[in-house]
C-alpha atoms as a PDB file:
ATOM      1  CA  UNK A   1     -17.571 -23.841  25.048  1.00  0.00           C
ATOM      2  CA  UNK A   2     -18.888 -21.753  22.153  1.00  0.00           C
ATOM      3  CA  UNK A   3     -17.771 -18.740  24.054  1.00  0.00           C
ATOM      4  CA  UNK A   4     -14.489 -19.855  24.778  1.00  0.00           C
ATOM      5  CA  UNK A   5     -13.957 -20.405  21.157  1.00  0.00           C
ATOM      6  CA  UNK A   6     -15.235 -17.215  19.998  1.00  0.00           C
ATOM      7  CA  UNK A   7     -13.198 -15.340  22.603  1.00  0.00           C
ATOM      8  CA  UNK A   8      -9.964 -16.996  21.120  1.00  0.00           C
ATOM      9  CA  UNK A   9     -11.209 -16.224  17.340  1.00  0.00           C
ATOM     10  CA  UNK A  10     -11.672 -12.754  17.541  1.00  0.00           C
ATOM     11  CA  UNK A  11      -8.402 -12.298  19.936  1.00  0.00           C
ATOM     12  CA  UNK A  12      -6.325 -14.768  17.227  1.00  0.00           C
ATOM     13  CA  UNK A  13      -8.108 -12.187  14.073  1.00  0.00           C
ATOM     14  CA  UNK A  14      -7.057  -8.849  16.703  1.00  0.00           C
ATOM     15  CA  UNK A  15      -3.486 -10.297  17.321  1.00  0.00           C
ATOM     16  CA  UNK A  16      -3.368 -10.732  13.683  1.00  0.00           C
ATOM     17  CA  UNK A  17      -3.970  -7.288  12.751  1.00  0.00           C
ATOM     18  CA  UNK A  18      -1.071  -5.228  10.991  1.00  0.00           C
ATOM     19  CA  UNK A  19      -0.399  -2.805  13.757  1.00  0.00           C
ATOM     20  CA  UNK A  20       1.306   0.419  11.806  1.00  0.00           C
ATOM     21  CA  UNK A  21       3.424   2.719  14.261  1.00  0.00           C
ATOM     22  CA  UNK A  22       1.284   5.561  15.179  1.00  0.00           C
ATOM     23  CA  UNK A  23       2.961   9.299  14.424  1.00  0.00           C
ATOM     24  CA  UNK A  24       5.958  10.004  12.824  1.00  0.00           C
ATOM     25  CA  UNK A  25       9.193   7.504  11.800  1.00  0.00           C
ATOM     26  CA  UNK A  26      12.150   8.246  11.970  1.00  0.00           C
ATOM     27  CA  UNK A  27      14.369   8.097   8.915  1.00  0.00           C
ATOM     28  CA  UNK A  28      18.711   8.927   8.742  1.00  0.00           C
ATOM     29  CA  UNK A  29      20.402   9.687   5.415  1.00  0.00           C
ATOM     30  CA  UNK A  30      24.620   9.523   5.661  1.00  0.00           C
ATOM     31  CA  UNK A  31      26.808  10.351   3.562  1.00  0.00           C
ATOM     32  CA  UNK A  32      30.381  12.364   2.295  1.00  0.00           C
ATOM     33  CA  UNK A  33      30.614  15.389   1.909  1.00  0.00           C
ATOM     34  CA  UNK A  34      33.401  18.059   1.912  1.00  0.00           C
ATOM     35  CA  UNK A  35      36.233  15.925   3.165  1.00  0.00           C
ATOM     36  CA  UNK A  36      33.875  14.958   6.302  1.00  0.00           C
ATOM     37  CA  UNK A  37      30.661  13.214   6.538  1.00  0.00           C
ATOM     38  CA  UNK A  38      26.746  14.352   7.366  1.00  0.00           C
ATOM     39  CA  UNK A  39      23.935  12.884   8.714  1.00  0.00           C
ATOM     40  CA  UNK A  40      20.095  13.952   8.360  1.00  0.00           C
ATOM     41  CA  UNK A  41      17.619  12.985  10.934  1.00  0.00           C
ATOM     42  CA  UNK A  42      13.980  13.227   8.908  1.00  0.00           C
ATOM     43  CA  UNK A  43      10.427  12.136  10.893  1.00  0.00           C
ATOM     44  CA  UNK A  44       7.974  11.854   8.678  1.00  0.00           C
ATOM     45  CA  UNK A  45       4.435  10.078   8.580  1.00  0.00           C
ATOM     46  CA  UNK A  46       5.923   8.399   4.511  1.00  0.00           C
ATOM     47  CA  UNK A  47       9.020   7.446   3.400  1.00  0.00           C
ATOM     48  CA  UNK A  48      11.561  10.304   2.763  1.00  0.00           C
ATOM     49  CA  UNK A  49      13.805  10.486  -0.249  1.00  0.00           C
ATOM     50  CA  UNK A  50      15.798  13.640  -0.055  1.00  0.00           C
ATOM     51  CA  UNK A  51      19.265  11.856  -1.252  1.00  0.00           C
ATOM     52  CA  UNK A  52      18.986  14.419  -4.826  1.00  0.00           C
ATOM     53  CA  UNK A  53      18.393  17.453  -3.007  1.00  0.00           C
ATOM     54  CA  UNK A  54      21.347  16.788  -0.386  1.00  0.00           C
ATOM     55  CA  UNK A  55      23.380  16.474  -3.249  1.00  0.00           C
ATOM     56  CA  UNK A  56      22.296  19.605  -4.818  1.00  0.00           C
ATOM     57  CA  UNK A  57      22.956  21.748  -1.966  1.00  0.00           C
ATOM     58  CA  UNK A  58      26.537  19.777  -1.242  1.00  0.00           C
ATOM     59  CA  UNK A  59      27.359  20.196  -5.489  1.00  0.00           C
ATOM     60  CA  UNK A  60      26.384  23.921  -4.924  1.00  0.00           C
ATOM     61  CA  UNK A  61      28.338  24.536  -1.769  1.00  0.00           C
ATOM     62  CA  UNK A  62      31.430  23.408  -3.577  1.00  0.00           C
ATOM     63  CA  UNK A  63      31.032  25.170  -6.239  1.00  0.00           C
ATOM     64  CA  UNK A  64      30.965  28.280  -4.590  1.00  0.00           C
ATOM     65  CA  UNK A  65      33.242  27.815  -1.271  1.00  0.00           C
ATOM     66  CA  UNK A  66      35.443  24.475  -1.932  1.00  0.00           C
ATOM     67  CA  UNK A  67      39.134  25.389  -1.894  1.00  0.00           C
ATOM     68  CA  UNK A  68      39.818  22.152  -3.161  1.00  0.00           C
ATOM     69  CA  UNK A  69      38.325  22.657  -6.285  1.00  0.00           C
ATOM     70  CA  UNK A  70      40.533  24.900  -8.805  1.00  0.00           C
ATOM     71  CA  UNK A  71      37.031  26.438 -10.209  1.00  0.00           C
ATOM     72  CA  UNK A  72      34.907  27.244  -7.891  1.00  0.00           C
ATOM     73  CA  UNK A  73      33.898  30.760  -6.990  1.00  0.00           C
ATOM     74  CA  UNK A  74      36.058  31.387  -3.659  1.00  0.00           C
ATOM     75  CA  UNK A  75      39.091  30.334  -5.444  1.00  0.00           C
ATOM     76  CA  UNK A  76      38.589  32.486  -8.531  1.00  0.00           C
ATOM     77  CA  UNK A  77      38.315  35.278  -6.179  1.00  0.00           C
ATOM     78  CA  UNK A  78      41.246  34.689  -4.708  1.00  0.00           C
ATOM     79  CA  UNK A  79      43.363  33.939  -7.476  1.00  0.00           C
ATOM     80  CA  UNK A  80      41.673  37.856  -8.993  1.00  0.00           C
ATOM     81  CA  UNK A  81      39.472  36.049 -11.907  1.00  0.00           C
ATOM     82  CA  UNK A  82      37.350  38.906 -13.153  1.00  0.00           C
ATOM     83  CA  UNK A  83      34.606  36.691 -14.088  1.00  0.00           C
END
């Protein structure tokens, strides 16, 4: 009987064990962006926050190539601003 009782103690302690996902997790980051919307597919072993640096890249994109912004670089080109 002492057996038995063992056997279920260290099984209940084992089934109890936090059992972390082995490898990478996946991780998706949505947004708008350009008059459409993205999505990023990440794996990574710890949490991802790349949300700022998205934004950075999207901020710099229209402010180079956006033709719906009246300042951006494209559009001062095209309109012959000699900045």
């Amino acid at each position: 009987m002492k057996k038995i009782v063992a056997v279920a103690a260290i099984l209940f302690v084992m089934a109890c064990k936090e059992n972390k996902p082995e490898g990478p997790i996946a991780q998706e980051f949505v947004g708008n962006a350009i008059g459409t919307t993205y999505s990023i597919k990440a794996f990574s072993e710890s949490p991802l926050e790349i949300t700022k640096q998205v934004d950075s890249i999207i901020i710099a994109f229209n402010n180079s190539m956006s033709t719906w912004q009246e300042s951006s670089d494209i559009n001062k080109f095209n309109n012959g601003a000699n900045d």
